[in-house]
PDB file of N, CA and C in Angstrom:
ATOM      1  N   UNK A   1     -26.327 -18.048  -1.526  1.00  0.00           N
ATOM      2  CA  UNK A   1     -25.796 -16.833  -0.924  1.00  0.00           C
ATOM      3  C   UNK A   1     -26.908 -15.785  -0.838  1.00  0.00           C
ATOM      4  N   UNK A   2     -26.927 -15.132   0.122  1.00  0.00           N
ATOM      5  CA  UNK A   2     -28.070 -13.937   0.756  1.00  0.00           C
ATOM      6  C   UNK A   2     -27.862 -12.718  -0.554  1.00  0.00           C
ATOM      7  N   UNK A   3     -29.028 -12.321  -0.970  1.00  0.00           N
ATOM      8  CA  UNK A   3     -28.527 -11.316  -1.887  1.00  0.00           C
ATOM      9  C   UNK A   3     -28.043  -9.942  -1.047  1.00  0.00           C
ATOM     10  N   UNK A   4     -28.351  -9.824   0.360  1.00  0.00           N
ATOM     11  CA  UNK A   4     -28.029  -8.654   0.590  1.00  0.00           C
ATOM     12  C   UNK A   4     -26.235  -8.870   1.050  1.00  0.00           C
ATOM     13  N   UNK A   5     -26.180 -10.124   1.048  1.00  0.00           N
ATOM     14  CA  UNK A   5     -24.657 -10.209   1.380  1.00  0.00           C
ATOM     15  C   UNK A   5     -23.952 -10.090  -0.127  1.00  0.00           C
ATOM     16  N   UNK A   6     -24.492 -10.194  -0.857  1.00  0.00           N
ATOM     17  CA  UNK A   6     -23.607  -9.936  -2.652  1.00  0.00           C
ATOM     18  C   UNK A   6     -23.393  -8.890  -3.098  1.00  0.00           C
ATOM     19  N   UNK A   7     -24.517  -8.202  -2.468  1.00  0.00           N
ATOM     20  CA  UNK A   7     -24.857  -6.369  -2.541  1.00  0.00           C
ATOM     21  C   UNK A   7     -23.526  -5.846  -1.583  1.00  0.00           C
ATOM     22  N   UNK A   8     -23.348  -6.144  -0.314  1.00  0.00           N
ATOM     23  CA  UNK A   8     -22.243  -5.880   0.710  1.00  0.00           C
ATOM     24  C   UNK A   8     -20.910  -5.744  -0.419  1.00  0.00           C
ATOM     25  N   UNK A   9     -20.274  -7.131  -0.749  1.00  0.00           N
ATOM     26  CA  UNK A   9     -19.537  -7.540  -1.142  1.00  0.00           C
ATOM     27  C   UNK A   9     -19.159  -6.824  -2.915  1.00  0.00           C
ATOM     28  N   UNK A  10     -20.147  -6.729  -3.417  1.00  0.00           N
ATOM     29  CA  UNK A  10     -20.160  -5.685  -4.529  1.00  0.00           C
ATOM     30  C   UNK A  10     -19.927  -4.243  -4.280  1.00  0.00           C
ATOM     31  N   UNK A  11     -20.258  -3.557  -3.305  1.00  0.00           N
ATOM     32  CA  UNK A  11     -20.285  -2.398  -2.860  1.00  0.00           C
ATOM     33  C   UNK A  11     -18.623  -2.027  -2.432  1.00  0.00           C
ATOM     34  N   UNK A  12     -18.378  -3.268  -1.357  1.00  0.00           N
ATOM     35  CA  UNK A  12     -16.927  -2.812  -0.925  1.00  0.00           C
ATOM     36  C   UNK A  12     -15.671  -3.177  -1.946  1.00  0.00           C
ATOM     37  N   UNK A  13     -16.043  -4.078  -3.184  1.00  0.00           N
ATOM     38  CA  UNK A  13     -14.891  -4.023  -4.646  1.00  0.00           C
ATOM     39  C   UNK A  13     -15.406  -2.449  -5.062  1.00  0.00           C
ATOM     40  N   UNK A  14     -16.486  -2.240  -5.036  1.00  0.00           N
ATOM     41  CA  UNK A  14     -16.223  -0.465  -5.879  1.00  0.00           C
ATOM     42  C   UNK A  14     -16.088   0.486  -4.973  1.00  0.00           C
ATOM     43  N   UNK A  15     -15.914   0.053  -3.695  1.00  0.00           N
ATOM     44  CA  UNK A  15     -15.096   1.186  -2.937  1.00  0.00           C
ATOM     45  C   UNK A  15     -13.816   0.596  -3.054  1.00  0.00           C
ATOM     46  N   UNK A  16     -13.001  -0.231  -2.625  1.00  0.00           N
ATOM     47  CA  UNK A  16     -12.094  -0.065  -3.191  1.00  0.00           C
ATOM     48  C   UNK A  16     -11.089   0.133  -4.562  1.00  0.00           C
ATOM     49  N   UNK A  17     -11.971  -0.221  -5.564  1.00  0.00           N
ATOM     50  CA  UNK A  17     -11.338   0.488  -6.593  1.00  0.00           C
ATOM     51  C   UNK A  17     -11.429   2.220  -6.785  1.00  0.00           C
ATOM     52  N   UNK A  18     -12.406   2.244  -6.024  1.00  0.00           N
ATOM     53  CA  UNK A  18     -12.852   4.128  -5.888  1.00  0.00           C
ATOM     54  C   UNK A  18     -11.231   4.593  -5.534  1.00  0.00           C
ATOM     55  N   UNK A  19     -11.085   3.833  -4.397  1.00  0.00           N
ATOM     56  CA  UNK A  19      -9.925   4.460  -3.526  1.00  0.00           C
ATOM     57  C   UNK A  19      -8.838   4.270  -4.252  1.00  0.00           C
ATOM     58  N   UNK A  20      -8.563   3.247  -4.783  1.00  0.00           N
ATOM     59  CA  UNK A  20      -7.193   2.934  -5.688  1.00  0.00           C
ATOM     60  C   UNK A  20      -7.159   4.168  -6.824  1.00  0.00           C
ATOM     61  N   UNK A  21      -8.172   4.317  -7.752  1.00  0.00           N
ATOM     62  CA  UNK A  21      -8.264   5.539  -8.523  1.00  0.00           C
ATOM     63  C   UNK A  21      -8.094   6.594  -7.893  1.00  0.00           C
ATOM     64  N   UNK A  22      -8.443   6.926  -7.060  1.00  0.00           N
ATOM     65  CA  UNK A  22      -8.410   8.720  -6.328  1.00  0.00           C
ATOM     66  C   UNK A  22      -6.631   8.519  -5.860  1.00  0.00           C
ATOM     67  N   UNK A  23      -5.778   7.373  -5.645  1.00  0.00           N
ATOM     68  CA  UNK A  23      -4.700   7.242  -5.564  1.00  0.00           C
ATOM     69  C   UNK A  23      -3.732   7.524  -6.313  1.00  0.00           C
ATOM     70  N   UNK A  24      -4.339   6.864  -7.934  1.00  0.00           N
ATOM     71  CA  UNK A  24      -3.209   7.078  -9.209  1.00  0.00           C
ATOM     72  C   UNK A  24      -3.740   8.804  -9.606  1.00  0.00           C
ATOM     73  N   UNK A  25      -4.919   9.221  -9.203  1.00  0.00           N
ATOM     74  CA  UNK A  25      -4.932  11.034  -9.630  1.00  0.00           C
ATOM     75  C   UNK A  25      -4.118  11.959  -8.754  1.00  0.00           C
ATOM     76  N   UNK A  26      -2.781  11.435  -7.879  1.00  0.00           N
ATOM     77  CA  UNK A  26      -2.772  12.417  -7.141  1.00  0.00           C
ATOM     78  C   UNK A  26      -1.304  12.090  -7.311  1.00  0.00           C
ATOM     79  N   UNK A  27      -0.344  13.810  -8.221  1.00  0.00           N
ATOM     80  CA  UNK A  27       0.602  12.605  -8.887  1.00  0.00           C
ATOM     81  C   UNK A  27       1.992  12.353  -7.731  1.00  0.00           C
ATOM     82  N   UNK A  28       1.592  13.152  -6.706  1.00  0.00           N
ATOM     83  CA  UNK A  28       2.700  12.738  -5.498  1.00  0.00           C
ATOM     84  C   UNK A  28       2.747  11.420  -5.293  1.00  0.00           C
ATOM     85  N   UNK A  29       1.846  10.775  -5.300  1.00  0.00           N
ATOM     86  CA  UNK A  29       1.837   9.068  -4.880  1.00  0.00           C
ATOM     87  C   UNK A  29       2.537   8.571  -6.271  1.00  0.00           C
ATOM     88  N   UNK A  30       2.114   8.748  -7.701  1.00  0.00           N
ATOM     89  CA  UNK A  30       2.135   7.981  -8.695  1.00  0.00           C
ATOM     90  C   UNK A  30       4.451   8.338  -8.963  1.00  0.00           C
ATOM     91  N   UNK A  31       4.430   9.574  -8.064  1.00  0.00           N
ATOM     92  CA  UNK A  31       6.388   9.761  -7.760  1.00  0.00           C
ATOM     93  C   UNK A  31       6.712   8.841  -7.017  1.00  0.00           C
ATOM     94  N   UNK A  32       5.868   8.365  -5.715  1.00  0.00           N
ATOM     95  CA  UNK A  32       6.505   7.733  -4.892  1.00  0.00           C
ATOM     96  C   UNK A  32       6.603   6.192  -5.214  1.00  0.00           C
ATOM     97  N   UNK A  33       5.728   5.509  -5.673  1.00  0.00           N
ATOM     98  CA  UNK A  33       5.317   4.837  -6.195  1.00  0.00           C
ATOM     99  C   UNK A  33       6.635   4.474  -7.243  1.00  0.00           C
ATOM    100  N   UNK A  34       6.748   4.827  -8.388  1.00  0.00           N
ATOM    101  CA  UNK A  34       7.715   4.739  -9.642  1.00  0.00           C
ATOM    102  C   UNK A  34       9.801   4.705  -8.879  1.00  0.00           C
ATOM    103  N   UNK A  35       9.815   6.092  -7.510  1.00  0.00           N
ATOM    104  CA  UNK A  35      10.598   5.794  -7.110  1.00  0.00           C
ATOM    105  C   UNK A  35      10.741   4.812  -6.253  1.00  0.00           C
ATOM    106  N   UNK A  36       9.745   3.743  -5.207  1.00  0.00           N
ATOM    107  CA  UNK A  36       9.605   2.272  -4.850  1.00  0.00           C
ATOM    108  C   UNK A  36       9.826   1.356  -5.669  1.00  0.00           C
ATOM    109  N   UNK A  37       9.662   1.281  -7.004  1.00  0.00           N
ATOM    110  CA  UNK A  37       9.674   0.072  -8.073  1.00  0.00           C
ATOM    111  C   UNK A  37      11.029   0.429  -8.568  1.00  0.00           C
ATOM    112  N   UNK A  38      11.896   1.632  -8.684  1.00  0.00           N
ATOM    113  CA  UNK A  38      12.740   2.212  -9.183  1.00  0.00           C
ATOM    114  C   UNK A  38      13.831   1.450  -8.455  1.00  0.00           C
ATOM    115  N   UNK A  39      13.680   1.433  -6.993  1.00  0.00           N
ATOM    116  CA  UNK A  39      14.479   1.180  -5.886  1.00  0.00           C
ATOM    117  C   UNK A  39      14.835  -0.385  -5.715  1.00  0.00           C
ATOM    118  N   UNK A  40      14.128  -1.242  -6.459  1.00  0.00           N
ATOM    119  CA  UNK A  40      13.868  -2.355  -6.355  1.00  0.00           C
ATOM    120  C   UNK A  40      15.021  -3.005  -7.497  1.00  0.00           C
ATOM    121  N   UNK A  41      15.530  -2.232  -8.420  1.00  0.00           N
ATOM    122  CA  UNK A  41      16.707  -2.200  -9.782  1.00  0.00           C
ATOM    123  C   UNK A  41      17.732  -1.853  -8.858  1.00  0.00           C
TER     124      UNK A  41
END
């Protein structure tokens, strides 16, 4: 495997965990969220 393709592929898992975190800090989502799983009972 190309190292600059591992570098790619490493880069876009810590952007998306970037994005998942900036998700659970914002606590309107972490309401909507709890009332989706809520809804599911």
């Amino acid at each position: 495997m190309n190292k600059a393709y591992k570098i790619l592929i490493y880069a876009g898992a810590v952007g998306v965990l970037l994005a998942v975190f900036t998700l659970y800090t914002r606590p309107e989502f972490l309401f909507t969220l709890a009332n989706q799983v809520w809804a599911c009972f």
